[in-house]
C-alpha atoms as a PDB file:
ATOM      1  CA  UNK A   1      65.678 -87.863 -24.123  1.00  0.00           C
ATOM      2  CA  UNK A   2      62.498 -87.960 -26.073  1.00  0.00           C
ATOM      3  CA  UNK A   3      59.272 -86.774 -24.234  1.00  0.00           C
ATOM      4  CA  UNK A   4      56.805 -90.425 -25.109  1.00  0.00           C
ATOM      5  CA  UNK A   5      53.146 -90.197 -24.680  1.00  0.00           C
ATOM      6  CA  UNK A   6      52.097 -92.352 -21.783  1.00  0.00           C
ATOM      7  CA  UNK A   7      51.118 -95.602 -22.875  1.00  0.00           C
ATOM      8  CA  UNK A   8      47.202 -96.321 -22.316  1.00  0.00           C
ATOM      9  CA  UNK A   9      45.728 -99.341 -22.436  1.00  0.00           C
ATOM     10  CA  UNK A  10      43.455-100.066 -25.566  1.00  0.00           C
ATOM     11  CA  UNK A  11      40.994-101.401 -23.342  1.00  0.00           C
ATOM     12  CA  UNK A  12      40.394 -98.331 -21.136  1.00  0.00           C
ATOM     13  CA  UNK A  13      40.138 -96.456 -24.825  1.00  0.00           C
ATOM     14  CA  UNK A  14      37.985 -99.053 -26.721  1.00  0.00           C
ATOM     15  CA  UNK A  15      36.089 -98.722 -23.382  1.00  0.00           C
ATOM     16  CA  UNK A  16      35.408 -95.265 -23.090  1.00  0.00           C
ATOM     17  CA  UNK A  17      34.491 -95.176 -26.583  1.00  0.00           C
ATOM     18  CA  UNK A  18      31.478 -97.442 -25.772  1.00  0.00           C
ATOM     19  CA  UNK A  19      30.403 -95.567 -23.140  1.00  0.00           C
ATOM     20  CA  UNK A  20      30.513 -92.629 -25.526  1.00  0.00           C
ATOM     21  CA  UNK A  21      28.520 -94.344 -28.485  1.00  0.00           C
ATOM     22  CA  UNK A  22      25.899 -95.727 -25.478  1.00  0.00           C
ATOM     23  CA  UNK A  23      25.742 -92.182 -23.976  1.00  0.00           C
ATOM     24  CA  UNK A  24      24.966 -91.103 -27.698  1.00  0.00           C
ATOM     25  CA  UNK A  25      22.331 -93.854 -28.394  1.00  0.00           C
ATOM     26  CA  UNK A  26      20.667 -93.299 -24.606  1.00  0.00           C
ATOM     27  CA  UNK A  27      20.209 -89.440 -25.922  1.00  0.00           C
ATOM     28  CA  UNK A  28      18.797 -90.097 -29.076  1.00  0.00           C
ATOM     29  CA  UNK A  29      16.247 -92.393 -27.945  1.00  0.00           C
ATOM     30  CA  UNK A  30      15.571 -89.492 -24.937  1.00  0.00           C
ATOM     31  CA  UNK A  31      14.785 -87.379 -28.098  1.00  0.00           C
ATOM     32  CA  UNK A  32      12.588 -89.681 -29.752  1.00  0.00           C
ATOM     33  CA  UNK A  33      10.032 -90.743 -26.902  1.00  0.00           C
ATOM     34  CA  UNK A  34      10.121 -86.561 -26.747  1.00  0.00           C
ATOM     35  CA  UNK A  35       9.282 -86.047 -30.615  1.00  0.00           C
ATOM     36  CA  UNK A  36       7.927 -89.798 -31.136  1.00  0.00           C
ATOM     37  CA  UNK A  37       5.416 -90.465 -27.881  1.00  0.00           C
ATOM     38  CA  UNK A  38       4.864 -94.013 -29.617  1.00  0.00           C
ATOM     39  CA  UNK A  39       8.713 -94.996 -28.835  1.00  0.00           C
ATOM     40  CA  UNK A  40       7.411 -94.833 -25.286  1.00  0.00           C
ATOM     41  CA  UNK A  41       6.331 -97.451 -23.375  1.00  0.00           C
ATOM     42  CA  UNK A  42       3.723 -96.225 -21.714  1.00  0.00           C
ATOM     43  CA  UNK A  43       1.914 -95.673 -25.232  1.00  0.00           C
ATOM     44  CA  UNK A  44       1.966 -99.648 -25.438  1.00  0.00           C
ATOM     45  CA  UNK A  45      -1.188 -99.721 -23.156  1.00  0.00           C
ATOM     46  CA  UNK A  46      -3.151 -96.591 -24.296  1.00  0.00           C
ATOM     47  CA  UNK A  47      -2.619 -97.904 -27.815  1.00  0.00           C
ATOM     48  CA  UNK A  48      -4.681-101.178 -26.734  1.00  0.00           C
ATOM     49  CA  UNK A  49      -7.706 -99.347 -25.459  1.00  0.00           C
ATOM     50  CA  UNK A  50     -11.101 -99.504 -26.942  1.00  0.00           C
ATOM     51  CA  UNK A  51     -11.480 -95.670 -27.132  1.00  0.00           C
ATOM     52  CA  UNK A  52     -11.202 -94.740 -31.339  1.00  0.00           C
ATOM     53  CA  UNK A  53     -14.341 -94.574 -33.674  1.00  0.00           C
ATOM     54  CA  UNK A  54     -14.488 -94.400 -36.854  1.00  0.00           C
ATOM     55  CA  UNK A  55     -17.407 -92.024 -38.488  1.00  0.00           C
ATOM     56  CA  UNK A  56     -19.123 -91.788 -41.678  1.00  0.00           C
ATOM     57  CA  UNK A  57     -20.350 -88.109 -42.842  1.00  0.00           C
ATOM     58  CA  UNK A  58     -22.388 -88.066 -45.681  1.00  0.00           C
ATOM     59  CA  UNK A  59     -21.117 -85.480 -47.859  1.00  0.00           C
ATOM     60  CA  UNK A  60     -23.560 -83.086 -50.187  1.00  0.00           C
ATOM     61  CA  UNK A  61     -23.367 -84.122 -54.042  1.00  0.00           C
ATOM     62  CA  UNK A  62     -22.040 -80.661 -54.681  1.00  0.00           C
ATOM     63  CA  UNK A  63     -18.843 -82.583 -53.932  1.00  0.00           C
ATOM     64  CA  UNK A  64     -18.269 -84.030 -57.206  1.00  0.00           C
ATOM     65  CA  UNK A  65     -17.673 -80.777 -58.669  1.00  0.00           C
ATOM     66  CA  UNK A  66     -14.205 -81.185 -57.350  1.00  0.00           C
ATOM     67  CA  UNK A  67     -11.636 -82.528 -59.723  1.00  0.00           C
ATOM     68  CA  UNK A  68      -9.050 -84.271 -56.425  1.00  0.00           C
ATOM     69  CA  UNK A  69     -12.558 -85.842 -55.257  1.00  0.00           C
ATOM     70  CA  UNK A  70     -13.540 -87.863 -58.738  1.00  0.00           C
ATOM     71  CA  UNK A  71      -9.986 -88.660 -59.655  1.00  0.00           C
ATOM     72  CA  UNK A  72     -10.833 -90.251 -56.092  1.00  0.00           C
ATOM     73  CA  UNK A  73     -13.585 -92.191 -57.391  1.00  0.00           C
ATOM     74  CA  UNK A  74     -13.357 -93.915 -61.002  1.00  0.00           C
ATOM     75  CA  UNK A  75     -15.856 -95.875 -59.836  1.00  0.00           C
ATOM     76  CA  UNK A  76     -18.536 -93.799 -58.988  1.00  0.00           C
ATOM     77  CA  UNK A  77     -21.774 -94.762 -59.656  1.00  0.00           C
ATOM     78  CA  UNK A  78     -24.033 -91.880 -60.514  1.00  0.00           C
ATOM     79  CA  UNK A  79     -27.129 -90.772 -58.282  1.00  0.00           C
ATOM     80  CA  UNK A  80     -25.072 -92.827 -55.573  1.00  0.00           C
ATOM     81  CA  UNK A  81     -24.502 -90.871 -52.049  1.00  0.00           C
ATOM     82  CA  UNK A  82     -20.440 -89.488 -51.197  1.00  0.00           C
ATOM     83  CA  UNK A  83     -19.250 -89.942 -47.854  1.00  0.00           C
ATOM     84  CA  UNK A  84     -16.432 -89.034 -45.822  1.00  0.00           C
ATOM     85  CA  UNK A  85     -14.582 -91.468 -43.483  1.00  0.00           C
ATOM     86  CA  UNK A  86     -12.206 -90.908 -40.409  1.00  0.00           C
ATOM     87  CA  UNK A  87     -11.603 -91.991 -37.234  1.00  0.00           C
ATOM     88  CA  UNK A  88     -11.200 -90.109 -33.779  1.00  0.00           C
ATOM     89  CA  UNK A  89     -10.972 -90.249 -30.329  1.00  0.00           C
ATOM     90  CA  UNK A  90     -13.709 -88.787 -29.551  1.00  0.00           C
ATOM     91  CA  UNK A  91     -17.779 -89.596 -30.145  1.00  0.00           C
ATOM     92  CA  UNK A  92     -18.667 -88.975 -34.014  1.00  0.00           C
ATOM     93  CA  UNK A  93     -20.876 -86.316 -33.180  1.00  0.00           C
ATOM     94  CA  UNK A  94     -17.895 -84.429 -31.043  1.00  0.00           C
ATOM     95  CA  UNK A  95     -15.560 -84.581 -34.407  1.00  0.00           C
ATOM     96  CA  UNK A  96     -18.839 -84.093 -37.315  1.00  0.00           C
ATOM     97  CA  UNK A  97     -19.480 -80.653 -34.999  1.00  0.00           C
ATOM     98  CA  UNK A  98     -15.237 -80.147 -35.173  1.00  0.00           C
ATOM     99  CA  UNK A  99     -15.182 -80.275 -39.054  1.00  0.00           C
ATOM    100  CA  UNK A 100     -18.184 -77.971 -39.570  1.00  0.00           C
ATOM    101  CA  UNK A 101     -16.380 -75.271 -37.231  1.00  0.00           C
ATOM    102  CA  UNK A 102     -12.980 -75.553 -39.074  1.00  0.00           C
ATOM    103  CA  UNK A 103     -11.034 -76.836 -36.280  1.00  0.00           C
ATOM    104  CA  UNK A 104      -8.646 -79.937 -37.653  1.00  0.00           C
ATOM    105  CA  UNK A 105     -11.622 -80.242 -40.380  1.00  0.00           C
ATOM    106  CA  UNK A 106     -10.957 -81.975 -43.264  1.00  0.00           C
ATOM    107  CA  UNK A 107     -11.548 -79.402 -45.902  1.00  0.00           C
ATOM    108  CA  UNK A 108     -14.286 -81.944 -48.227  1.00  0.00           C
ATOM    109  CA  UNK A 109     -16.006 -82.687 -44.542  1.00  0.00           C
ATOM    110  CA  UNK A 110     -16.306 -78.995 -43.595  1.00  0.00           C
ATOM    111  CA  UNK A 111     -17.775 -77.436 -47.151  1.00  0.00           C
ATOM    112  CA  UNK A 112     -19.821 -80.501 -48.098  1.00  0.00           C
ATOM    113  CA  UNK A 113     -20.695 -82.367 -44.806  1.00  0.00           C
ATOM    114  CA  UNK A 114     -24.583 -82.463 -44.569  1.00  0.00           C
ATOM    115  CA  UNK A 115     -24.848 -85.301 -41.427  1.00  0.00           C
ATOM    116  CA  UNK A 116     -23.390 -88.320 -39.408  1.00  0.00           C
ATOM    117  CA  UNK A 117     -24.411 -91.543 -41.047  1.00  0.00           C
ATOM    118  CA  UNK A 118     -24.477 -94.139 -37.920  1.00  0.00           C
ATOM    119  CA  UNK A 119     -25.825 -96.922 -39.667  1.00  0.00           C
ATOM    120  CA  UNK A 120     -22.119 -97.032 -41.455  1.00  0.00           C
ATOM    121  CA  UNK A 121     -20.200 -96.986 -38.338  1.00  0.00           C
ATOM    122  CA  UNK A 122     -22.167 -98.048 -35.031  1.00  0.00           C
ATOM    123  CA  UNK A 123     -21.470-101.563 -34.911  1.00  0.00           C
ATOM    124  CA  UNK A 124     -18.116-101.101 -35.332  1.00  0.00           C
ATOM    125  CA  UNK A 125     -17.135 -98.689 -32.592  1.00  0.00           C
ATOM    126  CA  UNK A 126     -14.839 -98.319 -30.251  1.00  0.00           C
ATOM    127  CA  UNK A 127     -12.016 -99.972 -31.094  1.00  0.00           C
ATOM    128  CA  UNK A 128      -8.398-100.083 -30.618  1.00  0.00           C
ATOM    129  CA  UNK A 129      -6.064 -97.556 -32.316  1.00  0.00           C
ATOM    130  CA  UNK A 130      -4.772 -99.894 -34.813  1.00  0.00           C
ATOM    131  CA  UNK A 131      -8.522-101.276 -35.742  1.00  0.00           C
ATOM    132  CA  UNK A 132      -9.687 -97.787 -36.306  1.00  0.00           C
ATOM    133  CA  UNK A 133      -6.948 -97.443 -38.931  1.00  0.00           C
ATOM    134  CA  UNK A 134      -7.694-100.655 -40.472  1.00  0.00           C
ATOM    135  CA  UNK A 135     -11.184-100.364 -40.360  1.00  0.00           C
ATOM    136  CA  UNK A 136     -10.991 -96.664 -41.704  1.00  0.00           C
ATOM    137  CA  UNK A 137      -9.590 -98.180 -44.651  1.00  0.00           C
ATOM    138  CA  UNK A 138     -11.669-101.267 -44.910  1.00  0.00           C
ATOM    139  CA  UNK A 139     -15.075 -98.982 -44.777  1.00  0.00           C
ATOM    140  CA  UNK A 140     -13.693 -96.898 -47.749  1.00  0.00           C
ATOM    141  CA  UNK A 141     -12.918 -99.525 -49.625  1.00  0.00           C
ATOM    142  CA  UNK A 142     -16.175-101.028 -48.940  1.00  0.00           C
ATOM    143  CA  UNK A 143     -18.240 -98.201 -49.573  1.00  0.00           C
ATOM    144  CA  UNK A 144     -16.249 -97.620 -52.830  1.00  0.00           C
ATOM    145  CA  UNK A 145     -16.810-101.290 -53.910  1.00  0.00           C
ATOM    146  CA  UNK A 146     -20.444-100.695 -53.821  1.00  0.00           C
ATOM    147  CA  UNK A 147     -20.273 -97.535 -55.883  1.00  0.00           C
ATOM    148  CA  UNK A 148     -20.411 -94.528 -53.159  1.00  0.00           C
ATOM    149  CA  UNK A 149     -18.160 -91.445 -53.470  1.00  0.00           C
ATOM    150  CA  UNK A 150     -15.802 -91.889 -50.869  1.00  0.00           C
ATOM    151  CA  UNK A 151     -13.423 -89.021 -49.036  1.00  0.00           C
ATOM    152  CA  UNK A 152     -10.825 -90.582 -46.416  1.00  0.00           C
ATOM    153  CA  UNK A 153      -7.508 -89.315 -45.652  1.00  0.00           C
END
C-alpha cells in the first residue's frame, strides 16, 4: 500500500494563510507607528494644535556671495534685505538663539543671521502643523514676489 498524505481541507489552508498575511500586515504597521510616529493615532490630535511658528531672520547681505543662495533668487532686487524662513515648535527667539549656536541651524541662518524680524511673522503665529508648512511656503514666496532674498528649506 501507498503511504497518502492526509487530506486537509483547503479551507483550514487558505485560512491559515490569512492569518499569516494579517499577522504580516499587523507587524509591519507595528514597525511603522515605531519609525513613522505620524501612522499613529495619537499624532492625529497633536498635529491639530496651535503650537508651530513660523520665523523670519533677516540674513546679513554678505549672503549673496553664495552661489546656492542667488541661483535661489533670480529675482532679486538689489539693495533689497535677504531673509531666512522656517517654522518651529518653539518661540522664534528659542530657534533664532538655536541657529546662531549650531544646534539643528540651518547653515545660511547660522553664518549670516543678524536678527528676528517679527513684523514678518507675528500675526501669523501659532498655528497648526500643517499651516506652518503652508504658510512657510506662502511667506517665501511672498517675500520673493516683492523682491527680498529669500532662504527656506
Amino acid at each position: 500500500m501507498v503511504d497518502e498524505e492526509p487530506v486537509t481541507s483547503s479551507l483550514h489552508n487558505d485560512a491559515a494563510q490569512r492569518e499569516s498575511v494579517n499577522r504580516q500586515i499587523r507587524i509591519v504597521c507595528a514597525t511603522l507607528k515605531l519609525m513613522f510616529p505620524i501612522f499613529n493615532n495619537k499624532t492625529k490630535h497633536a498635529m491639530s494644535q496651535r503650537d508651530k511658528n513660523i520665523y523670519v531672520i533677516e540674513l546679513d547681505l554678505k549672503v549673496l556671495k553664495d552661489k546656492r543662495f542667488r541661483d535661489a533668487n533670480p529675482n532679486y532686487m538689489e539693495g533689497k534685505k535677504c531673509f531666512y524662513v522656517g517654522r518651529t515648535g518653539r518661540t522664534p527667539e528659542e530657534r533664532f538663539q538655536q541657529h546662531k549656536s549650531g544646534y539643528k541651524s540651518n547653515r545660511l541662518a547660522k553664518k549670516f543671521g543678524v536678527c528676528l524680524r517679527p513684523r514678518h511673522y507675528e500675526k501669523h503665529n501659532p498655528m497648526t502643523y500643517e499651516e506652518s508648512i503652508e504658510m512657510e511656503i506662502e511667506k517665501t514666496r511672498r517675500l520673493r514676489k516683492r523682491g527680498y532674498g529669500v532662504w527656506s528649506n
